[in-house]
C-alpha atoms as a PDB file:
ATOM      1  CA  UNK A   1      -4.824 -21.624  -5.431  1.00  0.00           C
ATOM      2  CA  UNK A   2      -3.003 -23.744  -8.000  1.00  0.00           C
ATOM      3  CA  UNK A   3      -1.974 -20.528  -9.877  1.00  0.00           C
ATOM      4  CA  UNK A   4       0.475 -19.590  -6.640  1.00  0.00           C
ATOM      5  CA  UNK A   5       1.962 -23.484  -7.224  1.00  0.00           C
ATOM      6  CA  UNK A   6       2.419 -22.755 -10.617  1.00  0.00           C
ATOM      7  CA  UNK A   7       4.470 -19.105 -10.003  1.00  0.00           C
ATOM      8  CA  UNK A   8       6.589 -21.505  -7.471  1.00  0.00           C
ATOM      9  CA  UNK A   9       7.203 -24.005  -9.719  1.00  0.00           C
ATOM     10  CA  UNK A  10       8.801 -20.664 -11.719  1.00  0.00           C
ATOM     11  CA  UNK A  11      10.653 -20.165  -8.874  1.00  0.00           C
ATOM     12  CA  UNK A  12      12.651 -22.873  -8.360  1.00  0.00           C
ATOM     13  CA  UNK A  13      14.508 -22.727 -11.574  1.00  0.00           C
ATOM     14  CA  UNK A  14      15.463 -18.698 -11.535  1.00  0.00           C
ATOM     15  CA  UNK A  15      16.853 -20.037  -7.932  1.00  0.00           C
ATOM     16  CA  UNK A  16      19.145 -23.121  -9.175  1.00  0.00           C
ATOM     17  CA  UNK A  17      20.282 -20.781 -11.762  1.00  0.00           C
ATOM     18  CA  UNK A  18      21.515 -17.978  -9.303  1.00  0.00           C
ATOM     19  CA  UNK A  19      23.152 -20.813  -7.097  1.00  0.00           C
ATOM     20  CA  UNK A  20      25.217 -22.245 -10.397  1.00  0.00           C
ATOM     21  CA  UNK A  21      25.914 -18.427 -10.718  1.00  0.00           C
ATOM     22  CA  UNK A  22      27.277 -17.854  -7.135  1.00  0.00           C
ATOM     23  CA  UNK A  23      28.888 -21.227  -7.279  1.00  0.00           C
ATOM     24  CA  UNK A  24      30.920 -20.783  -9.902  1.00  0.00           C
ATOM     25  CA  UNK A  25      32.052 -17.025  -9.177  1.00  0.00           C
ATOM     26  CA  UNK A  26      32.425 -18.405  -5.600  1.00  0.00           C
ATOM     27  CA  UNK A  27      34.769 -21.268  -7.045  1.00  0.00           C
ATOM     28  CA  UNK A  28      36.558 -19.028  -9.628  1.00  0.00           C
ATOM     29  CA  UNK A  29      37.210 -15.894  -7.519  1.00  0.00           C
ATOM     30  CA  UNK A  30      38.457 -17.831  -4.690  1.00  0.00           C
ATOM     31  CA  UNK A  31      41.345 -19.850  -7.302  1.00  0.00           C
ATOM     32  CA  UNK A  32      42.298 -15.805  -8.785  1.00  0.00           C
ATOM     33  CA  UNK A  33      42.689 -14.363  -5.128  1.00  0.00           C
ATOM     34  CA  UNK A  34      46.284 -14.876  -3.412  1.00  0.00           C
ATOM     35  CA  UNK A  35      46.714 -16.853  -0.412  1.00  0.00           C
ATOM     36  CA  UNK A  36      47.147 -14.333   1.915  1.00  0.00           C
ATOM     37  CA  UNK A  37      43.733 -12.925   1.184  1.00  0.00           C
ATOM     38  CA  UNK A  38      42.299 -15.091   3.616  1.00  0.00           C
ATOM     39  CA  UNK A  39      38.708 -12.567   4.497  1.00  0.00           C
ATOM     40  CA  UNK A  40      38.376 -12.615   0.240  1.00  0.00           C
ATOM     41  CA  UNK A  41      38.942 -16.277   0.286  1.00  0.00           C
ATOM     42  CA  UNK A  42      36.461 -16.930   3.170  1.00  0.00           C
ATOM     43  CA  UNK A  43      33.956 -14.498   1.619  1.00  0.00           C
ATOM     44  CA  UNK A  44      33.813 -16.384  -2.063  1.00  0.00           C
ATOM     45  CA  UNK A  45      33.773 -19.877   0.309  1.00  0.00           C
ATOM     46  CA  UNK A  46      30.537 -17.982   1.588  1.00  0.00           C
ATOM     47  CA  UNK A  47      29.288 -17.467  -1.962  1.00  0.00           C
ATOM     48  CA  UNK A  48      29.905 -21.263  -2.710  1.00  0.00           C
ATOM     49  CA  UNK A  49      28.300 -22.217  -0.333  1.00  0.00           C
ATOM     50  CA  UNK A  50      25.053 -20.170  -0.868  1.00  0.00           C
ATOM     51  CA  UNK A  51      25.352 -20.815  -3.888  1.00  0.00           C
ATOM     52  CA  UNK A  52      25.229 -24.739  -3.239  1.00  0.00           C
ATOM     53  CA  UNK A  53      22.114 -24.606  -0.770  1.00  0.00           C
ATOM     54  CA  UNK A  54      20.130 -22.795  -3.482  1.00  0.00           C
ATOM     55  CA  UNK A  55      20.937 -25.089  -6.069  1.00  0.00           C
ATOM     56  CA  UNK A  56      19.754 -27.825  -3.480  1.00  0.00           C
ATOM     57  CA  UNK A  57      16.839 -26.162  -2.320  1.00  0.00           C
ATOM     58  CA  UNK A  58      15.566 -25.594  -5.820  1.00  0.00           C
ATOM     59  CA  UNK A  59      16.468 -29.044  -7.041  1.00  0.00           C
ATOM     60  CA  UNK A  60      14.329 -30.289  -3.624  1.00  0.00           C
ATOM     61  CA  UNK A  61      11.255 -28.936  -4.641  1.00  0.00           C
ATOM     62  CA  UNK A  62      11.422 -29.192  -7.970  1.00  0.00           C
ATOM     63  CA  UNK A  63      11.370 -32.759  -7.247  1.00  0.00           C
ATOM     64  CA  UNK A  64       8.595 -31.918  -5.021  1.00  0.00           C
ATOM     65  CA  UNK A  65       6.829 -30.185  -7.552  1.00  0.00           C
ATOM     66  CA  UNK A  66       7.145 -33.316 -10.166  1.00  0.00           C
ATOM     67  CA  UNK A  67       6.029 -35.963  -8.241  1.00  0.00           C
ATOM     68  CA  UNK A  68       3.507 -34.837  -5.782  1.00  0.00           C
ATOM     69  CA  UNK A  69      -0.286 -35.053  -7.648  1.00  0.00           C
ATOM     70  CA  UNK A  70      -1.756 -31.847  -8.292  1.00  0.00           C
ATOM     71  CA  UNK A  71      -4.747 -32.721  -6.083  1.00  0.00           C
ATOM     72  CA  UNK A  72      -1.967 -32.665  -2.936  1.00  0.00           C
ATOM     73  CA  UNK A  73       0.147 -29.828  -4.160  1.00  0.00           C
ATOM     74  CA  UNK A  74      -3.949 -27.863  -3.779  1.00  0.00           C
ATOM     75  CA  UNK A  75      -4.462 -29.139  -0.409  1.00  0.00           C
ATOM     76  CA  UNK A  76      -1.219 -28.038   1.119  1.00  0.00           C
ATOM     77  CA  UNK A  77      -1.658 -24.967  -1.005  1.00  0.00           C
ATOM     78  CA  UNK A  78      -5.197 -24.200   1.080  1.00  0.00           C
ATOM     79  CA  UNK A  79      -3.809 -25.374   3.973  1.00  0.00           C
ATOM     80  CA  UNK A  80      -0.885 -23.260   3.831  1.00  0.00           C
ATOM     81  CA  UNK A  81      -3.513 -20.196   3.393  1.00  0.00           C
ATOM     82  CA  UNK A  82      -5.299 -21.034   6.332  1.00  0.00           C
ATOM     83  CA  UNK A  83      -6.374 -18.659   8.842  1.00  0.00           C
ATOM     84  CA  UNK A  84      -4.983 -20.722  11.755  1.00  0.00           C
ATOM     85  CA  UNK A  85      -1.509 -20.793   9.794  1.00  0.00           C
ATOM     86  CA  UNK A  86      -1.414 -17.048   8.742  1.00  0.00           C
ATOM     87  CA  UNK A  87      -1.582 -15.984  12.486  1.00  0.00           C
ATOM     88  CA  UNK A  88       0.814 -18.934  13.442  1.00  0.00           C
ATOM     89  CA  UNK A  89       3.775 -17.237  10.772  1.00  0.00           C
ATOM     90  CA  UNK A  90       2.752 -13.496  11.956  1.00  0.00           C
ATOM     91  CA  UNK A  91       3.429 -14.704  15.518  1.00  0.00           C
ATOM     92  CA  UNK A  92       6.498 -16.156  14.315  1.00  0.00           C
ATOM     93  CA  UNK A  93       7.263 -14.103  12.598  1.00  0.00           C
ATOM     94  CA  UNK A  94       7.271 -10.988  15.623  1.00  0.00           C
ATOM     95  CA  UNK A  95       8.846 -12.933  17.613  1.00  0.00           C
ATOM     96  CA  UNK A  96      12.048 -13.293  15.113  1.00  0.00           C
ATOM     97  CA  UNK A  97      11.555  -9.515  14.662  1.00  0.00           C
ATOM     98  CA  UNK A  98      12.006  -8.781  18.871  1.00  0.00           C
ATOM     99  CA  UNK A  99      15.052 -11.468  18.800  1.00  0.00           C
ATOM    100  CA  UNK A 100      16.734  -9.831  15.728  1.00  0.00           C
ATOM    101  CA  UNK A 101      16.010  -6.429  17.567  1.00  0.00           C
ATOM    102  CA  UNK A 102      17.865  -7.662  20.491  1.00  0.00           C
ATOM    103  CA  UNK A 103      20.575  -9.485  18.784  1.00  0.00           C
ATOM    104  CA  UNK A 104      21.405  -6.103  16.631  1.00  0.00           C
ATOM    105  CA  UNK A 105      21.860  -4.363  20.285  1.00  0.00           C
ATOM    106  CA  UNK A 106      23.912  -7.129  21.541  1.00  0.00           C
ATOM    107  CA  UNK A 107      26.283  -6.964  19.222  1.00  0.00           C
ATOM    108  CA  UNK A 108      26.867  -3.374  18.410  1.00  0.00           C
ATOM    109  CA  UNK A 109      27.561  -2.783  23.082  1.00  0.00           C
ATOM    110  CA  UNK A 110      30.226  -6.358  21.963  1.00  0.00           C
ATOM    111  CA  UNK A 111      31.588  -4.365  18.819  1.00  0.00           C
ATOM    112  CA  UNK A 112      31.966  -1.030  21.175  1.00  0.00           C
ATOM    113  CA  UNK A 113      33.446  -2.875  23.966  1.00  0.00           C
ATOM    114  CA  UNK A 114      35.908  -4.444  21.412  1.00  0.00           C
ATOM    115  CA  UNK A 115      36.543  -1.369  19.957  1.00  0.00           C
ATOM    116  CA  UNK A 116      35.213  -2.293  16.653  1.00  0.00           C
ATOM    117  CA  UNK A 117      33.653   0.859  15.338  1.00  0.00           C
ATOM    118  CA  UNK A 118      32.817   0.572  12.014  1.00  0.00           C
ATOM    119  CA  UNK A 119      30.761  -3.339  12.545  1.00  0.00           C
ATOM    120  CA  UNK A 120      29.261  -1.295  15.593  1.00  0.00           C
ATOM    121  CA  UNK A 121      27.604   2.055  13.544  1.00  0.00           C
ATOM    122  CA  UNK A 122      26.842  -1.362  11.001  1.00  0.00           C
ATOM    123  CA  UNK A 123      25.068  -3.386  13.354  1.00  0.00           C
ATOM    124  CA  UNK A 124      23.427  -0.094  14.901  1.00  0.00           C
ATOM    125  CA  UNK A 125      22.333   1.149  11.349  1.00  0.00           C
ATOM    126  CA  UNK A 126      20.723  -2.320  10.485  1.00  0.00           C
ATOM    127  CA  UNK A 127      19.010  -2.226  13.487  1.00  0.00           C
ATOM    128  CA  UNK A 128      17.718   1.346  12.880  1.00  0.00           C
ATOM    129  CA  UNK A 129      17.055  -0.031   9.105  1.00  0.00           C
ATOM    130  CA  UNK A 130      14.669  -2.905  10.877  1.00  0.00           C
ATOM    131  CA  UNK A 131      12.886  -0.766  12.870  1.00  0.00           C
ATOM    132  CA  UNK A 132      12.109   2.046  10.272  1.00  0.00           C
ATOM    133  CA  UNK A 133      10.846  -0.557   8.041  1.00  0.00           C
ATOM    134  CA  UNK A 134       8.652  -2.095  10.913  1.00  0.00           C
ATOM    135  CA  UNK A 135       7.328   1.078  11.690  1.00  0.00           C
ATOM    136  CA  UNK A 136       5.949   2.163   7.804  1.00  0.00           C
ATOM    137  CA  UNK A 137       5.256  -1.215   7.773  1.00  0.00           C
ATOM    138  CA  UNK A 138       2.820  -0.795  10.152  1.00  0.00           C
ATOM    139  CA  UNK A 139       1.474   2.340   9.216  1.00  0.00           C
ATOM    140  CA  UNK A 140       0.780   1.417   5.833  1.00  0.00           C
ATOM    141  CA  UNK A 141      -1.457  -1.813   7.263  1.00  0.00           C
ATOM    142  CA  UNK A 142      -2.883   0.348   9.955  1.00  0.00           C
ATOM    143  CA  UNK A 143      -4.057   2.498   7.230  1.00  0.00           C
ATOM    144  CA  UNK A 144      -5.319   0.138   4.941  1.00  0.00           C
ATOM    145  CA  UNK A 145      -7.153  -1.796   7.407  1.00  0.00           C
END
């Protein structure tokens, strides 16, 4: 158990130095692009911004990491691979699946009625992505189990 803490403590790092990476393209892309561009303007804001949150998150739980006691960082690491818990996120985790399935369909009939095309055959093909990679998915598990 404490050798997954120690890969996340690995983590966290590798992510606050992709979010000072996306920050600062975010930040210098956005001051090289005209005006006018306002979609390539909101799209490096977008990149700040992720950027930001991962430098955040990362900073979080490092900070975490430092000054919980090892003998806690264990005990949420069991509890975290409990049975109960495992089957809580895999309901969860369906359940976003079904929503996402529905919310991929809702917006491609929006895009068509809109006459957006292109975002419609987009939202239709990640949809179609989604379920393809449900589906081997779940006959690779089926098979193994």
């Amino acid at each position: 158990m404490l050798c997954k803490t120690i890969k996340s403590k690995r983590f966290w790092p590798i992510l606050i130095v992709i979010g000072m990476v996306l920050l600062v393209f975010g930040i210098v892309s956005s001051i090289r692009f005209p005006d006018d561009a306002h979609n390539m303007n909101m799209l490096m804001g977008m990149f700040t911004g992720m950027g930001s949150a991962f430098i955040a998150i990362g900073i979080v739980k490092l900070i975490h990491y430092k000054r919980t006691p090892a003998e806690k960082l264990k005990q949420e690491q069991i509890e975290l691979n409990d049975e109960r818990n495992i089957e809580i996120l895999r309901i969860a985790y369906a359940i976003a699946n079904v929503i996402a399935t529905i919310l991929f369909i809702v917006m491609a009939f929006t895009f068509v009625w809109l006459d957006y095309r292109i975002p419609a055959f987009f939202s239709i093909g990640a949809m179609c992505v989604q379920v393809l990679a449900f589906s081997i998915a779940y006959k690779y598990f089926n098979g193994k189990m």
